[in-house]
C-alpha atoms as a PDB file:
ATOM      1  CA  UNK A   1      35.794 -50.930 -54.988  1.00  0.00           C
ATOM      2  CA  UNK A   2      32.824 -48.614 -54.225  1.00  0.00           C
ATOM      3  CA  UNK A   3      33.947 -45.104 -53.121  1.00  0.00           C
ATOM      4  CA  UNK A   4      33.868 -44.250 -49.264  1.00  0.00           C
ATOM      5  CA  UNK A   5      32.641 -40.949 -47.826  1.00  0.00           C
ATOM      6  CA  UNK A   6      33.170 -39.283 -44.353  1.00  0.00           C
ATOM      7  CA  UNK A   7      29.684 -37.352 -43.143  1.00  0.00           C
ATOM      8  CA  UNK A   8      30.486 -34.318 -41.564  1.00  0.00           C
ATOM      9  CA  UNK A   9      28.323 -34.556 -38.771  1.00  0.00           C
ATOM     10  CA  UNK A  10      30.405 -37.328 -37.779  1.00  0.00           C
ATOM     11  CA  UNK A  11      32.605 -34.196 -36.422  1.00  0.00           C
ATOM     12  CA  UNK A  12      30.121 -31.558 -35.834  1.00  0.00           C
ATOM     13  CA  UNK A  13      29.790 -31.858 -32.005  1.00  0.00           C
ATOM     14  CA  UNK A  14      26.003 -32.419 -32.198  1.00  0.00           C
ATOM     15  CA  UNK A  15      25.536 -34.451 -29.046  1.00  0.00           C
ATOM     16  CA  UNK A  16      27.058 -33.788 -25.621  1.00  0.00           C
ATOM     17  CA  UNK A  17      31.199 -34.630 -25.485  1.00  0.00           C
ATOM     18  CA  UNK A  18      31.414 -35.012 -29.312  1.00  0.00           C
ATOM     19  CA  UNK A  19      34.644 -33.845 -30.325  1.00  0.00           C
ATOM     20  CA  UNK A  20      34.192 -30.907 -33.213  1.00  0.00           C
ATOM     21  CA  UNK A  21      36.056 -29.963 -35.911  1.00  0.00           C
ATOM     22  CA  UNK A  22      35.605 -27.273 -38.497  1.00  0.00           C
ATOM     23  CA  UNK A  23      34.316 -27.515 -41.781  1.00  0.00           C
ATOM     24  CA  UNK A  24      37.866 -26.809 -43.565  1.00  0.00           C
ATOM     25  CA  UNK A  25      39.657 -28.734 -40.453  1.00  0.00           C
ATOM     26  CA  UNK A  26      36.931 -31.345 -41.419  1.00  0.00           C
ATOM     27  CA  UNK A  27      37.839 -31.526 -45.353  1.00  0.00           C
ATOM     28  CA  UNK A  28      41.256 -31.954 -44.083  1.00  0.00           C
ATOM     29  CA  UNK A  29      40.643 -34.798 -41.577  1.00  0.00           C
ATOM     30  CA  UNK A  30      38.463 -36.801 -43.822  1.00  0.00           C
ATOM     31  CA  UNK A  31      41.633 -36.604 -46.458  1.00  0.00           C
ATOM     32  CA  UNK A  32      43.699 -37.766 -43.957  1.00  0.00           C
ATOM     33  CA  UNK A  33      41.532 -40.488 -42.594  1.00  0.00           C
ATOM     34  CA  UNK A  34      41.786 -42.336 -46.241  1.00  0.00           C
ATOM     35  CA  UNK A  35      38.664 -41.231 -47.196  1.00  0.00           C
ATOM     36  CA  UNK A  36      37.780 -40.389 -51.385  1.00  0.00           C
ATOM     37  CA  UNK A  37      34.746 -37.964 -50.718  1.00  0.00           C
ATOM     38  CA  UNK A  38      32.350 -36.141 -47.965  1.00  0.00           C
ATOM     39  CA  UNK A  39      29.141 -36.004 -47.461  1.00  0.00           C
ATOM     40  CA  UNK A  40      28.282 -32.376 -46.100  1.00  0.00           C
ATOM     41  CA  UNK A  41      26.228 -31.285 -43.258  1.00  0.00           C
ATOM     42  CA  UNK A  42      23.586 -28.322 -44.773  1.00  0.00           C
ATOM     43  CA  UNK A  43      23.334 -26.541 -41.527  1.00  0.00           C
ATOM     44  CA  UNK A  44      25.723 -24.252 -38.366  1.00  0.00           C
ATOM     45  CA  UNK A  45      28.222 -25.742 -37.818  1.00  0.00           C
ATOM     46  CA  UNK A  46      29.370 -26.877 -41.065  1.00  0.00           C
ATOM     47  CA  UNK A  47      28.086 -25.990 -44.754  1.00  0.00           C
ATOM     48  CA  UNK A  48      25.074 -23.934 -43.517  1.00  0.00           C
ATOM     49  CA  UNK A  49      23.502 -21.835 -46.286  1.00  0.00           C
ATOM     50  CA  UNK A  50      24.001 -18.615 -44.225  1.00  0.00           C
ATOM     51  CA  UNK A  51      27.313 -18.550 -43.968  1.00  0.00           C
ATOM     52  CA  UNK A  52      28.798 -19.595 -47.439  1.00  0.00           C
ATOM     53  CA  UNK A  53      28.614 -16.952 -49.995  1.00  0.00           C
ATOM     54  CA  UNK A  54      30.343 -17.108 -53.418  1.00  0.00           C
ATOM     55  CA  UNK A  55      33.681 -16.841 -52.161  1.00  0.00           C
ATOM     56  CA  UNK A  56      33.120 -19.138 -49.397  1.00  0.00           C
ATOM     57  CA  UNK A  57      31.989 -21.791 -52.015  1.00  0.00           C
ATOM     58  CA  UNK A  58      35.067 -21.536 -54.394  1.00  0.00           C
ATOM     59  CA  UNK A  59      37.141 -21.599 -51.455  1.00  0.00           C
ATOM     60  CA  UNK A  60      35.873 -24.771 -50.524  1.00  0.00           C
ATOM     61  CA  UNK A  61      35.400 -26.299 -53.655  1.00  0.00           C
ATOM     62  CA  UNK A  62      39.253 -25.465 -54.418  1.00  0.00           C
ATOM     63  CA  UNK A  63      39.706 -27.203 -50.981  1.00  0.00           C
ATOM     64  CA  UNK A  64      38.425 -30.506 -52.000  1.00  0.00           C
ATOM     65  CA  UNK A  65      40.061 -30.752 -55.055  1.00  0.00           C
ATOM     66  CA  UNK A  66      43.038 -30.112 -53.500  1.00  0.00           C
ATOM     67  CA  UNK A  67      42.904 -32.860 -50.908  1.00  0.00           C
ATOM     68  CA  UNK A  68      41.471 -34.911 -53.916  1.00  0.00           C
ATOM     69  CA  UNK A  69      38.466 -35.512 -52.309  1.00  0.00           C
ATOM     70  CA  UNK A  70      34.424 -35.690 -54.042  1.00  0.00           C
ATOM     71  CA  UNK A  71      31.653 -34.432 -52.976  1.00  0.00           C
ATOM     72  CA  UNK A  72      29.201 -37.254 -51.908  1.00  0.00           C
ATOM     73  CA  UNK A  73      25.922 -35.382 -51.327  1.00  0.00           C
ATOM     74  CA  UNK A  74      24.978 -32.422 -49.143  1.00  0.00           C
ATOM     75  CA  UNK A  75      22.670 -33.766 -46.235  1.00  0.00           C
ATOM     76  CA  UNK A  76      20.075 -31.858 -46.322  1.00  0.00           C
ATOM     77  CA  UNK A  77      17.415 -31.698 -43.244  1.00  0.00           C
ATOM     78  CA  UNK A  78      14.014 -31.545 -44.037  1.00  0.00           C
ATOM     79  CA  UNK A  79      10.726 -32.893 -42.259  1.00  0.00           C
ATOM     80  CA  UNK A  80       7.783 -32.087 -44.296  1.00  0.00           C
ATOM     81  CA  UNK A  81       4.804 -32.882 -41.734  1.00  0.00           C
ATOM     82  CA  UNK A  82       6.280 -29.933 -39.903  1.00  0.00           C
ATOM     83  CA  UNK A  83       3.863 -27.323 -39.368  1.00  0.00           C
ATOM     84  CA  UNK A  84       0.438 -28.983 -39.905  1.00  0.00           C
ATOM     85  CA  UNK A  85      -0.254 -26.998 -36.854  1.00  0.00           C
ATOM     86  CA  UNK A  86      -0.185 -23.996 -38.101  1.00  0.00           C
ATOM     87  CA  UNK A  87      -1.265 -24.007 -41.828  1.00  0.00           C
ATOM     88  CA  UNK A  88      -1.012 -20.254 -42.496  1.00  0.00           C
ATOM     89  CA  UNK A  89       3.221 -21.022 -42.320  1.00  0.00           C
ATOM     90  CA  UNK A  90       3.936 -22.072 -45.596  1.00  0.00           C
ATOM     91  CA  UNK A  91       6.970 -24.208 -44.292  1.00  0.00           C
ATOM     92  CA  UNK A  92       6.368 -26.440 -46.816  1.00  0.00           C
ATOM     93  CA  UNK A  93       7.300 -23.953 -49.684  1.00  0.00           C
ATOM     94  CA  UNK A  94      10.472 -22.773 -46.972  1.00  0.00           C
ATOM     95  CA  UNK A  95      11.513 -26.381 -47.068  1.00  0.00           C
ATOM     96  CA  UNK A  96      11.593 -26.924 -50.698  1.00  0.00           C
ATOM     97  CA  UNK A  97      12.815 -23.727 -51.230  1.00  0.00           C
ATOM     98  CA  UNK A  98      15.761 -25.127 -48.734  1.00  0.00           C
ATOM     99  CA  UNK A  99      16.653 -27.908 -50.794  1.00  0.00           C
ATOM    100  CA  UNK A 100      16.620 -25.587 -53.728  1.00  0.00           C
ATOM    101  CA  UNK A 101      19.466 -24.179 -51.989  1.00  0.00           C
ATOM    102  CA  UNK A 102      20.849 -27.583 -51.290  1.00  0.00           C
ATOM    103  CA  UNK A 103      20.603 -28.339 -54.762  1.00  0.00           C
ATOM    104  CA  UNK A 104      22.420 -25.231 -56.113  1.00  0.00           C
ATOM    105  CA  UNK A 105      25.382 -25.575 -53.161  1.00  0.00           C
ATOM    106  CA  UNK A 106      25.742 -29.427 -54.220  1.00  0.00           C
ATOM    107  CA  UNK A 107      26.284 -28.036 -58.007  1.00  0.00           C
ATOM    108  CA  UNK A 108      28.802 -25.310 -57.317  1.00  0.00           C
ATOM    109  CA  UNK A 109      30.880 -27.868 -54.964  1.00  0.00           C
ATOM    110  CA  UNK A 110      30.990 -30.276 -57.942  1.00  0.00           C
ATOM    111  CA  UNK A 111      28.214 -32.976 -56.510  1.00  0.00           C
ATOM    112  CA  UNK A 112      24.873 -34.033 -57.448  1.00  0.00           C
ATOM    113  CA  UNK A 113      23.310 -35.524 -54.828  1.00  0.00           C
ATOM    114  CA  UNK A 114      21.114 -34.071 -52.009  1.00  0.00           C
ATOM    115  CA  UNK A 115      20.100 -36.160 -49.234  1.00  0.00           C
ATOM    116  CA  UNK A 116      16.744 -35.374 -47.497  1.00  0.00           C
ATOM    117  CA  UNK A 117      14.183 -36.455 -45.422  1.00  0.00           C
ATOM    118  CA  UNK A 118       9.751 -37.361 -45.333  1.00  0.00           C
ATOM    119  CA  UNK A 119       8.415 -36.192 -42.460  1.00  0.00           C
ATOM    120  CA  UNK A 120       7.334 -37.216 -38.924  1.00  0.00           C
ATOM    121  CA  UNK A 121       4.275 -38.325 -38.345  1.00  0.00           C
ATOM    122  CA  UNK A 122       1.964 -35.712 -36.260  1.00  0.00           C
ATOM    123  CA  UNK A 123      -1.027 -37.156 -34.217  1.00  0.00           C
ATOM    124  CA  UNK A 124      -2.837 -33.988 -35.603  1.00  0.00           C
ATOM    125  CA  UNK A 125      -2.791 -35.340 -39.188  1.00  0.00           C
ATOM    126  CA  UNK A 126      -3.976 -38.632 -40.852  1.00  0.00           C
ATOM    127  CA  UNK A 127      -1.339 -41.460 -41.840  1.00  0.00           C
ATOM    128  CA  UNK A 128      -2.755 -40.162 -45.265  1.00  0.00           C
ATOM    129  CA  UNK A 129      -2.735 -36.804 -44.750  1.00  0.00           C
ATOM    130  CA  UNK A 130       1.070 -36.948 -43.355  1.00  0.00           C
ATOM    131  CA  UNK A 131       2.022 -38.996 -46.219  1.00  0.00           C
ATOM    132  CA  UNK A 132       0.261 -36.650 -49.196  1.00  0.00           C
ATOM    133  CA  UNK A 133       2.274 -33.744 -47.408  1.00  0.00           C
ATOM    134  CA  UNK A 134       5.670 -35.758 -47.694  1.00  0.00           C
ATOM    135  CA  UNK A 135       4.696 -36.735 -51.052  1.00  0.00           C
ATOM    136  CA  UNK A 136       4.011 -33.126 -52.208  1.00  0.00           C
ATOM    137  CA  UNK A 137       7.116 -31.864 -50.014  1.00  0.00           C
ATOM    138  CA  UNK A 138       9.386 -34.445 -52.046  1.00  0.00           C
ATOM    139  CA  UNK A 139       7.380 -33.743 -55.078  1.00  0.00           C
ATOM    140  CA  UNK A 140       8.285 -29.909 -55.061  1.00  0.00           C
ATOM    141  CA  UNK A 141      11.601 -30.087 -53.995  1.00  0.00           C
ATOM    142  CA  UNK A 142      12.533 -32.566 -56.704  1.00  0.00           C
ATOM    143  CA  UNK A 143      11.172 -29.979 -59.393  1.00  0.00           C
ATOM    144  CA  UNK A 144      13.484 -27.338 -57.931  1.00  0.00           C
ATOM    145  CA  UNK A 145      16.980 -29.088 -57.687  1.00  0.00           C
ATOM    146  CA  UNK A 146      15.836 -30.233 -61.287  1.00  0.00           C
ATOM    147  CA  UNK A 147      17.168 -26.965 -62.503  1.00  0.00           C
ATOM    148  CA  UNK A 148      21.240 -27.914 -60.574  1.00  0.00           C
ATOM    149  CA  UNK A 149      21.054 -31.321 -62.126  1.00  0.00           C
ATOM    150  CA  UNK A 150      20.924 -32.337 -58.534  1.00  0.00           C
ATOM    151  CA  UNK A 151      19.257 -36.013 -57.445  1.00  0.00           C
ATOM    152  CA  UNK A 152      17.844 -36.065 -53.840  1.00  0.00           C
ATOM    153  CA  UNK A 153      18.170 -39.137 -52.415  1.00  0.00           C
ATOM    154  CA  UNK A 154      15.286 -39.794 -49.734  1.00  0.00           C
ATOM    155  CA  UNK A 155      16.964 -41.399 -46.745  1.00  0.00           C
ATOM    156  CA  UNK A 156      14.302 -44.356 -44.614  1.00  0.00           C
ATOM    157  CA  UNK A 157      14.872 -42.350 -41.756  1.00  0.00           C
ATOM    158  CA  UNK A 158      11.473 -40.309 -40.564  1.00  0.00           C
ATOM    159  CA  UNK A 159       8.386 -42.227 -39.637  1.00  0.00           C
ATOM    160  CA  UNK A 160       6.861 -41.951 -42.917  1.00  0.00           C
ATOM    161  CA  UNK A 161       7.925 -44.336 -46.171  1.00  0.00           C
ATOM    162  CA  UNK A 162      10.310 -45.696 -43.668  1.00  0.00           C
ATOM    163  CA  UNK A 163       9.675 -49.541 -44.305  1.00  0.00           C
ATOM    164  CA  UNK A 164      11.041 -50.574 -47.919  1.00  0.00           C
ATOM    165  CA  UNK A 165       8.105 -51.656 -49.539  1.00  0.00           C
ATOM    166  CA  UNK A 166       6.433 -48.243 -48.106  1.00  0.00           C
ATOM    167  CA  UNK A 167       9.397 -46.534 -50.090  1.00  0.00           C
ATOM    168  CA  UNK A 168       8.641 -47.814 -53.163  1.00  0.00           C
ATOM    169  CA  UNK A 169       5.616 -47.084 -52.987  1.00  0.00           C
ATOM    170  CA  UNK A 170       6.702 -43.093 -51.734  1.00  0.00           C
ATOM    171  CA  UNK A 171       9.055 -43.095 -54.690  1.00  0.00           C
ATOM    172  CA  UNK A 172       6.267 -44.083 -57.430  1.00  0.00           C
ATOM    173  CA  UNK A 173       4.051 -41.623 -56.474  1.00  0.00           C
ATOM    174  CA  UNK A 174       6.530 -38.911 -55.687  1.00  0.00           C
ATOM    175  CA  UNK A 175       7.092 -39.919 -59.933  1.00  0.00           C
ATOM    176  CA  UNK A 176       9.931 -37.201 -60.577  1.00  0.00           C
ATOM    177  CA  UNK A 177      13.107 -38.514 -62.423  1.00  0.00           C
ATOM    178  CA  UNK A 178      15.443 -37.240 -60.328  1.00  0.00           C
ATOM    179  CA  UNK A 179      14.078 -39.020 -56.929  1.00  0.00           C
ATOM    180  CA  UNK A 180      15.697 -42.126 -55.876  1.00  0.00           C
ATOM    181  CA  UNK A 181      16.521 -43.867 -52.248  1.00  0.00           C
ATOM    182  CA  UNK A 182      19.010 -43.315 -49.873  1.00  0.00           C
ATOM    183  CA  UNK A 183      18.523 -46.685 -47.904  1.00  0.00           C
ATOM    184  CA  UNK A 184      20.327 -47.787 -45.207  1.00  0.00           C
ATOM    185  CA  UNK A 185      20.625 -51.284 -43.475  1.00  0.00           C
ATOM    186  CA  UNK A 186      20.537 -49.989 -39.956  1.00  0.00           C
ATOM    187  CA  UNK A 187      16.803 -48.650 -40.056  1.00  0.00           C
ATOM    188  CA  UNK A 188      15.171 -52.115 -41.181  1.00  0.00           C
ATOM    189  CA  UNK A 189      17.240 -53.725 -38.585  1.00  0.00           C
ATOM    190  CA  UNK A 190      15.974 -52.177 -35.624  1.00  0.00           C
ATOM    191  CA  UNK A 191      12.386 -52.739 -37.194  1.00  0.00           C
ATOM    192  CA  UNK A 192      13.475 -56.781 -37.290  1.00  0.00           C
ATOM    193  CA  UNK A 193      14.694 -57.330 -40.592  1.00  0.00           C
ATOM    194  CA  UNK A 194      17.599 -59.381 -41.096  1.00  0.00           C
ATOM    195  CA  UNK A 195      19.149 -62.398 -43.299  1.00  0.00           C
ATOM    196  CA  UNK A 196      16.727 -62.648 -46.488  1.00  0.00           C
ATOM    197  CA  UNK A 197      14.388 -60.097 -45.306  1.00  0.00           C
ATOM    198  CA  UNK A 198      17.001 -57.708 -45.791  1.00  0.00           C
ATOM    199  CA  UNK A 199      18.008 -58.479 -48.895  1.00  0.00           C
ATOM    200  CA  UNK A 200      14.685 -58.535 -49.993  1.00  0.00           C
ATOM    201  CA  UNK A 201      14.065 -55.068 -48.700  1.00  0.00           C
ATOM    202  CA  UNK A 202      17.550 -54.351 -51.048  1.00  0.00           C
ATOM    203  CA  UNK A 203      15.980 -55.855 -54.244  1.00  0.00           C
ATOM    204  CA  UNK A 204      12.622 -54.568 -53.999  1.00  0.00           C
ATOM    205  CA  UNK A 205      14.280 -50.632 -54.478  1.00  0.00           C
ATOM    206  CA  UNK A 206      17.122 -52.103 -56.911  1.00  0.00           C
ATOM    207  CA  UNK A 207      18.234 -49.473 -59.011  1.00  0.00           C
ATOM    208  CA  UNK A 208      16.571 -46.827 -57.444  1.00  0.00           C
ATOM    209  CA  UNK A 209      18.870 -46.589 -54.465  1.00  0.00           C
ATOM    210  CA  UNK A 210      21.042 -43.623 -54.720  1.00  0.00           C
ATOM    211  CA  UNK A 211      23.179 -43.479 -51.824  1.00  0.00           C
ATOM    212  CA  UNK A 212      23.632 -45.344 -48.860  1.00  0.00           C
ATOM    213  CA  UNK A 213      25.048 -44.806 -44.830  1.00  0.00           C
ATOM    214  CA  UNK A 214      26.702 -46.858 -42.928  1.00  0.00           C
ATOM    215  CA  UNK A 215      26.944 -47.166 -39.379  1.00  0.00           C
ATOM    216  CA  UNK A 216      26.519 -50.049 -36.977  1.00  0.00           C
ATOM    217  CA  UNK A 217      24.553 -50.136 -33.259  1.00  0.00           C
ATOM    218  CA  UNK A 218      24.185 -52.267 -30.171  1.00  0.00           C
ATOM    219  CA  UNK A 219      21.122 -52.646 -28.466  1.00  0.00           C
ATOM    220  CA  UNK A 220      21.519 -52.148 -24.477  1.00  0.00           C
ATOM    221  CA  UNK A 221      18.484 -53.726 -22.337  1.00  0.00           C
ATOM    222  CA  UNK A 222      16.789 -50.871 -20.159  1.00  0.00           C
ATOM    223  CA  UNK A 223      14.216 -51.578 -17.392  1.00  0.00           C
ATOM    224  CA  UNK A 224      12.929 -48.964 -14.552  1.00  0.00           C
ATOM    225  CA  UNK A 225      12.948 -49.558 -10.775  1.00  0.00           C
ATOM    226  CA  UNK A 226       9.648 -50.041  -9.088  1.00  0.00           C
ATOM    227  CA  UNK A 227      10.096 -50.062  -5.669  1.00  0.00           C
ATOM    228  CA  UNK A 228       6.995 -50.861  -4.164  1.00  0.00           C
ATOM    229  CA  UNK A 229       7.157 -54.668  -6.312  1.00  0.00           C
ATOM    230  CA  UNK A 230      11.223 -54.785  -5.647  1.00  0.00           C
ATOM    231  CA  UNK A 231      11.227 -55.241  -8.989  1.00  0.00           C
ATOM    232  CA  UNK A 232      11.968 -53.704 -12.875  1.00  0.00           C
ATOM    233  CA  UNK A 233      10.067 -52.845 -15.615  1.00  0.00           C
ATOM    234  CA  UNK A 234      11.164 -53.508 -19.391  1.00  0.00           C
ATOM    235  CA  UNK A 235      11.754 -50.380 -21.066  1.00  0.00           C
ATOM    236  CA  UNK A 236      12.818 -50.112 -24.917  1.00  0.00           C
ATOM    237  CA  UNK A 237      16.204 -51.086 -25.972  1.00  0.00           C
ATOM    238  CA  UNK A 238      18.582 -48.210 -25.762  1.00  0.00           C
ATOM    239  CA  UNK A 239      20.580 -48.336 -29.259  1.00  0.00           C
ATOM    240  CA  UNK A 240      24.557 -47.363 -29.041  1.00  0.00           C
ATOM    241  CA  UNK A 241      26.918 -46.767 -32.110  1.00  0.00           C
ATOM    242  CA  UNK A 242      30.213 -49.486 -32.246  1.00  0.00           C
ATOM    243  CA  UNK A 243      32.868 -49.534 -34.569  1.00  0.00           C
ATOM    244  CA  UNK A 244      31.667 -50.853 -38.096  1.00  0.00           C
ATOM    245  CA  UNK A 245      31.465 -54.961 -37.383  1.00  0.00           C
ATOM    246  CA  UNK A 246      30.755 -54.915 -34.095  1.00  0.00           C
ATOM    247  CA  UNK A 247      26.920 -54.632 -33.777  1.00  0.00           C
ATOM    248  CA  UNK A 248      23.851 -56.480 -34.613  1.00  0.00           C
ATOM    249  CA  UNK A 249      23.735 -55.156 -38.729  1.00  0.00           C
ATOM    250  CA  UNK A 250      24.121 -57.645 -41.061  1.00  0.00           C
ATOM    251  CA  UNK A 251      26.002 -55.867 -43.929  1.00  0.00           C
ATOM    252  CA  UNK A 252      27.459 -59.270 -45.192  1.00  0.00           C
ATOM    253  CA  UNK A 253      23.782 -59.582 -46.126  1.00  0.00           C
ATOM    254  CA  UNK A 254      23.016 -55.975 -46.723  1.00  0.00           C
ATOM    255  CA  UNK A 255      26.473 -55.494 -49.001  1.00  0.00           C
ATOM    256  CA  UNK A 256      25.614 -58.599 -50.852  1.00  0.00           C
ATOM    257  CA  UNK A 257      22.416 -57.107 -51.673  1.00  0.00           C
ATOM    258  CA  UNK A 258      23.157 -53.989 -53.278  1.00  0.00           C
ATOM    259  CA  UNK A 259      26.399 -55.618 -55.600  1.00  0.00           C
ATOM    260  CA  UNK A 260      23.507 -57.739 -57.007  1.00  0.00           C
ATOM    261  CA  UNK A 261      21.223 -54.365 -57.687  1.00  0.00           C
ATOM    262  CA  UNK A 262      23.742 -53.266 -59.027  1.00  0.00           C
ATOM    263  CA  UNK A 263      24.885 -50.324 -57.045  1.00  0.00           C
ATOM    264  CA  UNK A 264      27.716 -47.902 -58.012  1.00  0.00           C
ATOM    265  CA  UNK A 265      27.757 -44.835 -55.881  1.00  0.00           C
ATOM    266  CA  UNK A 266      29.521 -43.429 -52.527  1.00  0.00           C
ATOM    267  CA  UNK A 267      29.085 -45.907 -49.431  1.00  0.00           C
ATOM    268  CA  UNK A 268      29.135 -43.503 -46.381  1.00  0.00           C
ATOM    269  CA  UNK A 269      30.309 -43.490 -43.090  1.00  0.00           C
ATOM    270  CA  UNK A 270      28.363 -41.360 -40.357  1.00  0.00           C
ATOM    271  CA  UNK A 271      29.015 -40.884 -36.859  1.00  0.00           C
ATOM    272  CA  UNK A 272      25.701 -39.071 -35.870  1.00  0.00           C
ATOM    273  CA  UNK A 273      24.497 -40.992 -32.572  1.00  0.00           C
ATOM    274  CA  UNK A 274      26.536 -41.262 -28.996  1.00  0.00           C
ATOM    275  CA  UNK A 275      29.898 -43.895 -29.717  1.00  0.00           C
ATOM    276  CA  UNK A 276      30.234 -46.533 -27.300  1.00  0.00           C
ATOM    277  CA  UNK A 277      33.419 -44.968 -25.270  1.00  0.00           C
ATOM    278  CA  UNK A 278      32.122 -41.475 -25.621  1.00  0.00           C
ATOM    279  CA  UNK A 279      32.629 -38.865 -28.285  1.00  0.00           C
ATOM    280  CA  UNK A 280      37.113 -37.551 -27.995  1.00  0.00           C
ATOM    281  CA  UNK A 281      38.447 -36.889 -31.119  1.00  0.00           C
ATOM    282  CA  UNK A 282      40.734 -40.288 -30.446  1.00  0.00           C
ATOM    283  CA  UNK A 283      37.561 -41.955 -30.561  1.00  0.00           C
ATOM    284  CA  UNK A 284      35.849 -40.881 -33.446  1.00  0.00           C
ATOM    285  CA  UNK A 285      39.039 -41.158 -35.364  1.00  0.00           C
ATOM    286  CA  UNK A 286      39.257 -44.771 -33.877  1.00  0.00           C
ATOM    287  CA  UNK A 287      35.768 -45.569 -35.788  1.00  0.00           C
ATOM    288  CA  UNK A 288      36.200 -43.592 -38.736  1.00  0.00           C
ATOM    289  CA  UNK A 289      39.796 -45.672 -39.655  1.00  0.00           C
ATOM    290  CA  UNK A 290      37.969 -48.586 -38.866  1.00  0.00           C
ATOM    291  CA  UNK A 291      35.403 -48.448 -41.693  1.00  0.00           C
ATOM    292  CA  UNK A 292      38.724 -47.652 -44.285  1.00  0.00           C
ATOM    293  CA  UNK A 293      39.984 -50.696 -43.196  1.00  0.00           C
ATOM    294  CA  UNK A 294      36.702 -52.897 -42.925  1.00  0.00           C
ATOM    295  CA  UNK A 295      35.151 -51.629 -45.921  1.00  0.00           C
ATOM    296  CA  UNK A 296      37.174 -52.989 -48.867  1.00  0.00           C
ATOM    297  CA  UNK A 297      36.736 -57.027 -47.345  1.00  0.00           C
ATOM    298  CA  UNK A 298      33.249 -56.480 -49.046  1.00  0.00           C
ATOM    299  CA  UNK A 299      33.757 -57.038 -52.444  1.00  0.00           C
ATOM    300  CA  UNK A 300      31.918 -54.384 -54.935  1.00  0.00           C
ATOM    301  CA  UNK A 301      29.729 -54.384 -57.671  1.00  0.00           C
END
C-alpha cells in the first residue's frame, strides 16, 4: 500500500471558518486520524522557521516518532517571479535561501523532501523571462538543500511549468539531481485533462514524480445579473473541495497511472481550499477519515 500523509494546512485555519489546530495538537490528530506521516506547513501557524529553534525541533521530532508518524515533506512556499518589480530586492536569493532553511528543518525532522513552488506569471515580464527566473529560482535552491540531502519536489501549481509536458521540460533544464515533480491530478483536470490524457500527462514525468496531493473539487456554475437585459452572464466555474470520490477527478485513471511509473512515495491528503459544508473541525475530520478509508481500494505499485 503506498503511505498516506495528512498536510497541515488542512488544519491551519487559512480561510475564513476553518477550524485550527496546533502544530503539536496537529501531529496528534493526524495520528489519530490513521494517518502514517505529515506533510508540514513552512510558515505561522505551524512549522514556521521563526519560531522553531533547536529545542523546538527535537521536541517535535521526538513527537512524531512517538505517535509513529514520518515526515512526508515540508511545504515550502515559494513564487520566484516575485519581485520583478523591483530588481534591486534580491528576493530571489531570500527565497532560495528559504528553502535552504526548508531543506535543513526537513533533515533534522527525519524527512527529505521539500515541496515548492515556480512562480506566477507577472504581465511586467516575458513568458521567457518569468520562466528563466523560475528556472534559476529552482536552480539555486536545489544547490542549497543539496547540502541536507533534501529533494524538492516542484508542485504544477503556479502559472508557470504548470502543464505536464511544460514540466518536463522545467525539470530538464532546471538539470539538478535532486529536482523531481510533485504532480497532482487535480491541476490538469481543471485545465481539461481527463481519461488517457491524464495518464499520459502521468507517463510523460514517470519516475521523476516525487510526491503527489490529493484532493478532489466540484465545479459550481456562476453567472452575474444584468438587469437592464433581465438576464445573466456566464462567469468562470467556481471550484469547491468534496470528500475524496465525490468530484469530477479521475484518480481511477490518475492512480492507475502512477502504479505503472512506478511510484513509491507518500500519497497526501490536503485540505487547503473552502469544504463543501464549511470548514468545523467535524467537517474536516469527516474528509480527512474519508481518504483513510478510500485510499487503500486503489491498489499500489
Amino acid at each position: 500500500m503506498w503511505k498516506l500523509a495528512l498536510h497541515s494546512v488542512s488544519y491551519a485555519g487559512v480561510w475564513p471558518g476553518q477550524a485550527a489546530l496546533s502544530l503539536e495538537r496537529f501531529v496528534d490528530h493526524a495520528a489519530d486520524l490513521g494517518y502514517g506521516g505529515v506533510m508540514l506547513m513552512a510558515k505561522r501557524g505551524h512549522a514556521s522557521l521563526l519560531d522553531l529553534g533547536k529545542d523546538e525541533r527535537c521536541s517535535l521530532r521526538d513527537h512524531l516518532q512517538r505517535r509513529g508518524l514520518a515526515l512526508a515533506g515540508i511545504a515550502g512556499y515559494t513564487d520566484f517571479t516575485a519581485g520583478a518589480d523591483h530588481p534591486d530586492i534580491p528576493l530571489l536569493e531570500m527565497q532560495a535561501l528559504y528553502v535552504r532553511e526548508c531543506a535543513r528543518l526537513a533533515q533534522e525532522l527525519g524527512g527529505s523532501v521539500v515541496r515548492i513552488f515556480t512562480g506566477y506569471e507577472r504581465p511586467e515580464l516575458s513568458t521567457g523571462q518569468n520562466w528563466a527566473r523560475c528556472v534559476q529560482g529552482v536552480k539555486e535552491s536545489a544547490r542549497q538543500a543539496a547540502e541536507f540531502g533534501v529533494t524538492l519536489a516542484v508542485q504544477n501549481h503556479h502559472d508557470v511549468a504548470v502543464d505536464a509536458a511544460a514540466l518536463c521540460d522545467f525539470l530538464s533544464e532546471v538539470d539538478e539531481p535532486n529536482v523531481g515533480a510533485g504532480y497532482d491530478a487535480w491541476a490538469p483536470t481543471l485545465q481539461g485533462l481527463d481519461g488517457e490524457q491524464l495518464s499520459a500527462a502521468v507517463r510523460a514525468l514517470g519516475p521523476a514524480i516525487v510526491q503527489t496531493i490529493v484532493a478532489d473539487y466540484v465545479r459550481r456554475p456562476r453567472f452575474r445579473y444584468m438587469p437592464g437585459l433581465t438576464n445573466y452572464r456566464p462567469e468562470p466555474d467556481e471550484v469547491r473541495a468534496v470528500p475524496v470520490g465525490e468530484g469530477i477527478i479521475d484518480y481511477g485513471t490518475f492512480f492507475a497511472a502512477l502504479r505503472e511509473v512506478p511510484f513509491d512515495g507518500f500519497v497526501t491528503y490536503e485540505m487547503c481550499s473552502p469544504l463543501r459544508s464549511g470548514g468545523s473541525m467535524e467537517n474536516l475530520d469527516r474528509y480527512a477519515r474519508r481518504f483513510v478509508e478510500w485510499m487503500p481500494t486503489f491498489p499500489s505499485a
